[in-house]
Every structure is written in C-alpha cells, then in structure tokens.
Protein backbone atom coordinates (compact mmCIF):
# COMPACT_ATOMS: atom_id res chain seq x y z
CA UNK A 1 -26.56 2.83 -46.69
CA UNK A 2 -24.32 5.60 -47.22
CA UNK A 3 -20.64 4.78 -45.44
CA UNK A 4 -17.98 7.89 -45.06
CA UNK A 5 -15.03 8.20 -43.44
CA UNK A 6 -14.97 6.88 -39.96
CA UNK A 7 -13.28 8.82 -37.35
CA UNK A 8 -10.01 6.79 -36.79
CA UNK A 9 -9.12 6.97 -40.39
CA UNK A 10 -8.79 10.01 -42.35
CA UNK A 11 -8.32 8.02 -45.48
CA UNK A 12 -9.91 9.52 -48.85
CA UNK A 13 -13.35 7.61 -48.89
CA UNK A 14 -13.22 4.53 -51.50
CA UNK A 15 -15.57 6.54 -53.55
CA UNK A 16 -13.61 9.61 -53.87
CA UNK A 17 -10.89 8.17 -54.36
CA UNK A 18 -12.66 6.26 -58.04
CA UNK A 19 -14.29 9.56 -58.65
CA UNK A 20 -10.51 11.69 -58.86
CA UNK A 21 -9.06 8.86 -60.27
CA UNK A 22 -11.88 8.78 -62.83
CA UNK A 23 -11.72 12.41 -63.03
CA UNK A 24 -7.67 12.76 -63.41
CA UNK A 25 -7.75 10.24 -66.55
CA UNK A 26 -10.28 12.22 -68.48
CA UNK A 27 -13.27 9.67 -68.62
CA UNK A 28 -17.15 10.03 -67.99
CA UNK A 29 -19.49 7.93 -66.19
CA UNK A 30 -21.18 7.18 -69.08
CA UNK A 31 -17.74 5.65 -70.72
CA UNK A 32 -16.48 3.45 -67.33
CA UNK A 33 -20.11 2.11 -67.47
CA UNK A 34 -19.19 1.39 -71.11
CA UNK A 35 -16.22 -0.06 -70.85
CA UNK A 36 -16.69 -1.92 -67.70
CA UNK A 37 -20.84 -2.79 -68.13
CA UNK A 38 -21.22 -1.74 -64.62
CA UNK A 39 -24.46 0.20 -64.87
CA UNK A 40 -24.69 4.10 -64.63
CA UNK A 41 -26.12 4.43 -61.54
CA UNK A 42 -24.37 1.38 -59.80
CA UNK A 43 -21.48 3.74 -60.69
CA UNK A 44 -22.62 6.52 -58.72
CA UNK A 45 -23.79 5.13 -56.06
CA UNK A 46 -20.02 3.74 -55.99
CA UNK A 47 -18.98 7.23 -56.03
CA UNK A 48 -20.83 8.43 -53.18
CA UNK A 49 -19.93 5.70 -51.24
CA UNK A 50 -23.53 3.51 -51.39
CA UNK A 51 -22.60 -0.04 -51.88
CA UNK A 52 -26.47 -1.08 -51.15
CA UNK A 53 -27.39 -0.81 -54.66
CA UNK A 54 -24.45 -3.23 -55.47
CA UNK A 55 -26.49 -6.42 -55.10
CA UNK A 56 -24.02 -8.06 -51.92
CA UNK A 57 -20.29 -8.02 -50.56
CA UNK A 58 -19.18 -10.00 -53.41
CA UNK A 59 -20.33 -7.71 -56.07
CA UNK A 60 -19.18 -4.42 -54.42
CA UNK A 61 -15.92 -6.00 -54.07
CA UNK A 62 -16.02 -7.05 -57.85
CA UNK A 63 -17.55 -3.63 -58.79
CA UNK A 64 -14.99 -1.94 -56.61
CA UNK A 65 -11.68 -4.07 -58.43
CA UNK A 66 -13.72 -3.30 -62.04
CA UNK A 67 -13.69 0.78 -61.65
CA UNK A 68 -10.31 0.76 -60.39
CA UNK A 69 -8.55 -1.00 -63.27
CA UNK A 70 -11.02 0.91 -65.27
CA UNK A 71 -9.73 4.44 -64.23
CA UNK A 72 -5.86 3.13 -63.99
CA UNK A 73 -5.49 2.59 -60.26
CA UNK A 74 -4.53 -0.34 -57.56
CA UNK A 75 -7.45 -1.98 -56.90
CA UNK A 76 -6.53 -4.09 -53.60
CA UNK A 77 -6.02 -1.32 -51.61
CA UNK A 78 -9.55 -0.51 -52.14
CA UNK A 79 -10.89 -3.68 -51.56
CA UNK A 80 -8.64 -4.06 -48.37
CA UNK A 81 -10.26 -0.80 -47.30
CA UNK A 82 -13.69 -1.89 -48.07
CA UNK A 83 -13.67 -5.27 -46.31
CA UNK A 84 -12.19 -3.45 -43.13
CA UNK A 85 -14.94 -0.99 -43.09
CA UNK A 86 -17.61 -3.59 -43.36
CA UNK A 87 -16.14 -6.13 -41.35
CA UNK A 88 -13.83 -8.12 -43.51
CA UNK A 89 -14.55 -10.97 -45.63
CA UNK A 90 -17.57 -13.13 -44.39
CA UNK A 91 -15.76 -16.24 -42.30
CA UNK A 92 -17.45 -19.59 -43.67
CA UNK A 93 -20.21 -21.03 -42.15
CA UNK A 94 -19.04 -24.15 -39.87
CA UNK A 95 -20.09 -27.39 -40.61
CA UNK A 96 -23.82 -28.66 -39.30
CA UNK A 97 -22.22 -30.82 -35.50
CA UNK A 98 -22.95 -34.60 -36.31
CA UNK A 99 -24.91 -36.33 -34.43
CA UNK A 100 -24.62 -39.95 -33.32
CA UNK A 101 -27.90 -42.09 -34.59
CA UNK A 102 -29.70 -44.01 -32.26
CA UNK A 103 -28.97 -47.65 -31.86
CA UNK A 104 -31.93 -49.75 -32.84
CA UNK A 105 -32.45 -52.75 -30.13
CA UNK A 106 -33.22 -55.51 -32.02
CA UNK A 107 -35.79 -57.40 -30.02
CA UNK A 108 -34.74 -61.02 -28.91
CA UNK A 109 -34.05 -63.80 -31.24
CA UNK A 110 -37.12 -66.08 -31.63
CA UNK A 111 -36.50 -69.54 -32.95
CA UNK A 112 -36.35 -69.60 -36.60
CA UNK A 113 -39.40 -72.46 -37.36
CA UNK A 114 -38.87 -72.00 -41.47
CA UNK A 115 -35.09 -73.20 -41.16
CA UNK A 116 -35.83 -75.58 -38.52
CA UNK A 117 -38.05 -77.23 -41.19
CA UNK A 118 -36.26 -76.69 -43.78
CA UNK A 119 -33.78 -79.13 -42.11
CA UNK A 120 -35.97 -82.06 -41.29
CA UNK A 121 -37.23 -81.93 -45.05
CA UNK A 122 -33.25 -81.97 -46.15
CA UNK A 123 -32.88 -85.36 -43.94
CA UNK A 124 -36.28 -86.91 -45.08
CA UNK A 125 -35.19 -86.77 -48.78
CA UNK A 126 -31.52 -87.59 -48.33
CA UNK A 127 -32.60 -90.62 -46.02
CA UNK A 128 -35.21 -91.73 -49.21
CA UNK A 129 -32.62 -91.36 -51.41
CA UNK A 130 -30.42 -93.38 -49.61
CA UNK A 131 -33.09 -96.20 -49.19
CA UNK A 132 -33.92 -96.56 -53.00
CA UNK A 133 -30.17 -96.74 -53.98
CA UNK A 134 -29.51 -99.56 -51.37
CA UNK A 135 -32.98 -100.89 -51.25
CA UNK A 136 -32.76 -104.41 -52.58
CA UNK A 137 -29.45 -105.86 -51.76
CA UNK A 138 -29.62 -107.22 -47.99
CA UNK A 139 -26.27 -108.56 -48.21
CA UNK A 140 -24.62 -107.65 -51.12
CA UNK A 141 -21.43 -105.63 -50.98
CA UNK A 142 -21.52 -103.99 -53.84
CA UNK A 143 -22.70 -100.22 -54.43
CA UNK A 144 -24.81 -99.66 -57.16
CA UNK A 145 -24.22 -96.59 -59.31
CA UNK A 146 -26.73 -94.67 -61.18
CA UNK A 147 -26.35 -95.33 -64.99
CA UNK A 148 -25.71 -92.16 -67.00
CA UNK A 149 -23.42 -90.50 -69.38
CA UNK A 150 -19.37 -90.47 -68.29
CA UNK A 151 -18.31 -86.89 -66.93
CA UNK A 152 -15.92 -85.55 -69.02
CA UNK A 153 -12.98 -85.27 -67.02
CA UNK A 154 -10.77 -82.91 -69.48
CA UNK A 155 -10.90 -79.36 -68.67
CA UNK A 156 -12.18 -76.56 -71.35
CA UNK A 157 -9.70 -74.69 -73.70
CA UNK A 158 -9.77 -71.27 -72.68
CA UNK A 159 -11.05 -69.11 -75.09
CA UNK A 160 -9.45 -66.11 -76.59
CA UNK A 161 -10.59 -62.97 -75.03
CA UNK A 162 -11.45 -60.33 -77.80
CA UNK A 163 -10.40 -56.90 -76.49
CA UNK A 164 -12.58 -53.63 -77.62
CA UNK A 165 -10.98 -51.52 -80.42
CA UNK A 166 -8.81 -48.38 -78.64
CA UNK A 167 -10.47 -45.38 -79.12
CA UNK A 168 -9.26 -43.47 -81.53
CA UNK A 169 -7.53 -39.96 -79.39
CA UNK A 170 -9.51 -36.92 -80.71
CA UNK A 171 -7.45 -34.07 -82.12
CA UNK A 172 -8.99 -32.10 -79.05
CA UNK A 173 -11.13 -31.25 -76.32
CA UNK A 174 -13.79 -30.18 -78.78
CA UNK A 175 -15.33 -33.77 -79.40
CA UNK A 176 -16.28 -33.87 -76.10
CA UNK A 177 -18.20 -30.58 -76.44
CA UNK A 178 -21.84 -30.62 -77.58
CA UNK A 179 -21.68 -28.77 -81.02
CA UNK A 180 -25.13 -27.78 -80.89
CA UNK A 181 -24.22 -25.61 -78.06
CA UNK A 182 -21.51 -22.98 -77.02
CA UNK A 183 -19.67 -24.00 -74.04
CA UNK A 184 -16.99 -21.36 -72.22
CA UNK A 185 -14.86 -22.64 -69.70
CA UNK A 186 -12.77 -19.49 -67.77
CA UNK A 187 -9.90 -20.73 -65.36
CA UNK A 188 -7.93 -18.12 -63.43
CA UNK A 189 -4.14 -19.41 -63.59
CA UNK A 190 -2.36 -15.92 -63.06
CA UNK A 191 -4.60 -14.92 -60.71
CA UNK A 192 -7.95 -13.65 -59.47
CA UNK A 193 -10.05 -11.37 -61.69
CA UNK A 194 -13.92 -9.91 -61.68
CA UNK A 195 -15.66 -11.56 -64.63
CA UNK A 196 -19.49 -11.43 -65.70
CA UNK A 197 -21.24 -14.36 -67.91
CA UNK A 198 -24.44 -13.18 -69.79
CA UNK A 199 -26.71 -15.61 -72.53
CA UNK A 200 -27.95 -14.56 -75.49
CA UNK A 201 -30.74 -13.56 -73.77
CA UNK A 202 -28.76 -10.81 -71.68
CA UNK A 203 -29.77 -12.92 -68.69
CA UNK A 204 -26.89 -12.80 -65.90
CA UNK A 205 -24.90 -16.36 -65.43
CA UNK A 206 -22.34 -15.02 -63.24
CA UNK A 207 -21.06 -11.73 -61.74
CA UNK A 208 -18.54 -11.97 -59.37
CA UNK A 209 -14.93 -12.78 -58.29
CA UNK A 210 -12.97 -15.70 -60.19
CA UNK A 211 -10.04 -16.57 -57.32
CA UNK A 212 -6.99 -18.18 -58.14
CA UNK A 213 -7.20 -21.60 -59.40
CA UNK A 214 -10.91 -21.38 -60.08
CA UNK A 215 -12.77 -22.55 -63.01
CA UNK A 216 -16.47 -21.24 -63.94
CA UNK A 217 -17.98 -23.15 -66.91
CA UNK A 218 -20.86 -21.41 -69.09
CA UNK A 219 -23.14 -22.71 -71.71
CA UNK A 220 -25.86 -21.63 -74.16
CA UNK A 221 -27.45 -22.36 -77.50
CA UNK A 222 -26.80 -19.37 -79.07
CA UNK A 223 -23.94 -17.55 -77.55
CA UNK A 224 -22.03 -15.98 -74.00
CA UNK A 225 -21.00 -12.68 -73.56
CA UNK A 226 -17.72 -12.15 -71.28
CA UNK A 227 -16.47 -9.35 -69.59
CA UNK A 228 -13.12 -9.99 -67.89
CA UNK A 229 -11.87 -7.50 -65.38
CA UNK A 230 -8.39 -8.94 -65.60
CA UNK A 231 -7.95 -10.65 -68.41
CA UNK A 232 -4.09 -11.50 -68.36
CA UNK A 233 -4.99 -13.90 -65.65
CA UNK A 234 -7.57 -15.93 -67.47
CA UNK A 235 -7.28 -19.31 -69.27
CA UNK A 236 -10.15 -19.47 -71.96
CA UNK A 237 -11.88 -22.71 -73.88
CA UNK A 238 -14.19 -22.21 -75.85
CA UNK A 239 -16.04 -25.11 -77.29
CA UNK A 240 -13.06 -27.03 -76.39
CA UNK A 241 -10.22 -25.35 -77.89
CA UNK A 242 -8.12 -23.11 -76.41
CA UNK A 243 -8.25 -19.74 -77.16
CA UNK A 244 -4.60 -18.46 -77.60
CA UNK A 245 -4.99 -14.72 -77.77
CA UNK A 246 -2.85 -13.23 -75.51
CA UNK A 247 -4.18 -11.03 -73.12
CA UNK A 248 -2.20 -7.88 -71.14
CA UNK A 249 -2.43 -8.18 -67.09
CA UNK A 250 -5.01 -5.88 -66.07
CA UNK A 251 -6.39 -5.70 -69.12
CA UNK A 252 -10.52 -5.67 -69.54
CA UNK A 253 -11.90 -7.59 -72.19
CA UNK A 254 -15.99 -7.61 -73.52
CA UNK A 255 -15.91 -11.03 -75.56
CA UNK A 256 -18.60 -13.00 -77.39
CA UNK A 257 -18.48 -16.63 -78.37
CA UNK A 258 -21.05 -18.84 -80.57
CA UNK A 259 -21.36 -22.05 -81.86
CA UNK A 260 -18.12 -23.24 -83.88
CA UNK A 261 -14.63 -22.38 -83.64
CA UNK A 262 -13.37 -19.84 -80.95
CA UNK A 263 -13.93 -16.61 -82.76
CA UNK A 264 -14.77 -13.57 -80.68
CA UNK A 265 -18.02 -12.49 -82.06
C-alpha cells in the first residue's frame, strides 16, 4: 500500500524526505543497501512511500531509523511521523480474563471400613501381647521384662561435616560459554538501536528494534553476522568476553564473530 501525504499535514512524505537526504549526501541506492544490508528494492519501496514490502510495523520502523542514520539525518522524527500515520505503536494485547474453576462437590463421607479394621487388629495384638507378658503370674507383683541387650544411653559424637571444595572463580564469563559454539550477547545500555543477527548460513535470527535495557542473545556453530544501526549504544559479549572497542553514537557497524576470542571476522 502506497501512503502519501494526508490532507491535514503538508509534511514532506517520509520517503522523500530519505530520498533528498540520500540525494544531498551524494550516495546511491546501491551503496545505503550496502552499507545498511537493507535490500535494494526494500529501499525503494521506502522511497516511494510502500512500507508493505517491509515485512511488519516493526521492521519499517527499524528500516525507517537504518536509512536515516545512513543518509545523516534524525531518525525519530521519522518514526514519530510514521507511527502517527499508521496509527501509532500497536497497544499490547490485554491479558486472557481469569476465570474462577468450578468447585468439585465431594460426595458425602462414607465410613472408612479399612481404618475401622485396621483398629480392631491394633487392639487384638496389643491385648495378646499384653497377655503373654503377664500370663503366668496370678499374683505376683512383679513385671517381667523382656531379656535383651542394654540400650545405650550415651548420645553419638557428631561427626565432622566435610564441606565441598570452593569453586575455583573463572578469569571470566567465557567458561560458562560452550567453546564449540559462538555465542553473541547484544545489550542496549545507551539506548535503543535497529540491529540484524544472521548464521553462517545467511539465515535471519533477528531484525528488528533493540529498546533500552534489552538484551538479544545469538548463537551458532560457525559464526553471526551483526549489523548495528546504532552502535554507540550497544554492549557486546562475545563468547563471554567483552568486547571493548569503542563504538561512535550513531555509528553503523557490519561485524562477524566465530569461535574463539572476540575478533571481528
């Protein structure tokens, strides 16, 4: 669906706006799709205001941030103007009502024959037992006690409790990642920036918005290919260790991490 200008607003259409901006610093299609890995005609379509072939809301938004920085401009007043022309950000969906569950009447108590009997074979045996202890001694006075070995009266030593070995504190985070594998953790502490995951496949792991205080995990067995829209607001790991390169506000990044220590590829 194409979207223009609507009449209330006679605001340069988000499109247009990329396009001059795109045009004013000199670059191509063909080098935004390049530096940002938003596809050629995604970036068209941008351009003439279709956001259909963008995949969603989320994307175009991401998309929309991506050019922007890419061709030097704001990006939020973009994004502000997209969400108001298509409604603003979807509200969240409310929780499913609860529902009380049905009491279960329990059916009347019926008398309980198995404990019942279990009682009157209790007395029989502790009346016998009484019998063949006392049996014997009509008048005597005297109890008789069952022969057997004096209880021992003194109370155990305690023994010593052994207590497990502390673990020995790594030297970092990277025991705890597998080392067969590459494992990318991204957290946005500055702030919220448009990053895309990819395997070594080229398959897509994620493509979207990282907001504020965020984290998005990624792992493969060969390697993960980054592309950070803002990459002064990122906190990298990579297989553990923190990856201290540091990285301009606004600044897009293409990265690529393996197996090992955090090198980009």
């Amino acid at each position: 669906m194409s979207i223009g200008n609507s009449p209330e607003d006679d605001r340069p259409s988000i499109g247009r706006v990329l396009q001059q901006a795109r045009i004013a610093a000199g670059l191509t299609v063909e080098e935004v799709s390049s530096s940002t890995r938003v596809r050629i005609p995604i970036v068209h379509a941008i351009e003439e205001d279709d956001f259909t072939r963008c995949g969603g809301d989320v994307y175009a938004r991401g998309h929309i941030g991506t050019l922007a920085r890419a061709v030097g401009i704001d990006p939020e007043p973009l994004v502000s103007q997209y969400d108001g022309e298509h409604g603003g950000r979807p509200a969240p969906t409310p929780a499913a009502p609860l529902f009380e569950a049905e009491r279960i009447r329990s059916d009347p108590r019926r008398p309980n024959w198995t404990a019942a009997m279990v009682a009157a074979i209790v007395v029989v045996i502790g009346f016998v037992g009484f019998t063949f202890f006392k049996g014997g001694d009509d008048g005597g006075t005297t109890t008789r006690v069952a022969e057997g070995s004096t209880p021992n009266t003194t109370s155990p030593k305690p023994t010593k409790k052994t207590t497990d070995p502390k673990p020995v504190p790594s030297d970092s985070a990277i025991a705890a990642a597998p080392r067969d594998k590459v494992t990318v953790k991204l957290s946005a502490t500055a702030g919220k920036s448009w990053i895309s995951a990819k395997d070594h496949n080229g398959r897509m792991l994620f493509d979207g918005l990282l907001q504020k205080g965020e984290s998005k995990t990624f792992q493969d067995k060969e390697r993960v290919d980054l592309v950070l829209g803002d990459a002064g607001s990122i906190e990298l790991f990579v297989n553990g260790k923190k990856v201290e390169d540091k990285f301009k506000p606004g600044q897009v990044e293409r990265l690529t991490y393996t197996k090992g220590d955090p090198e980009v590829g």
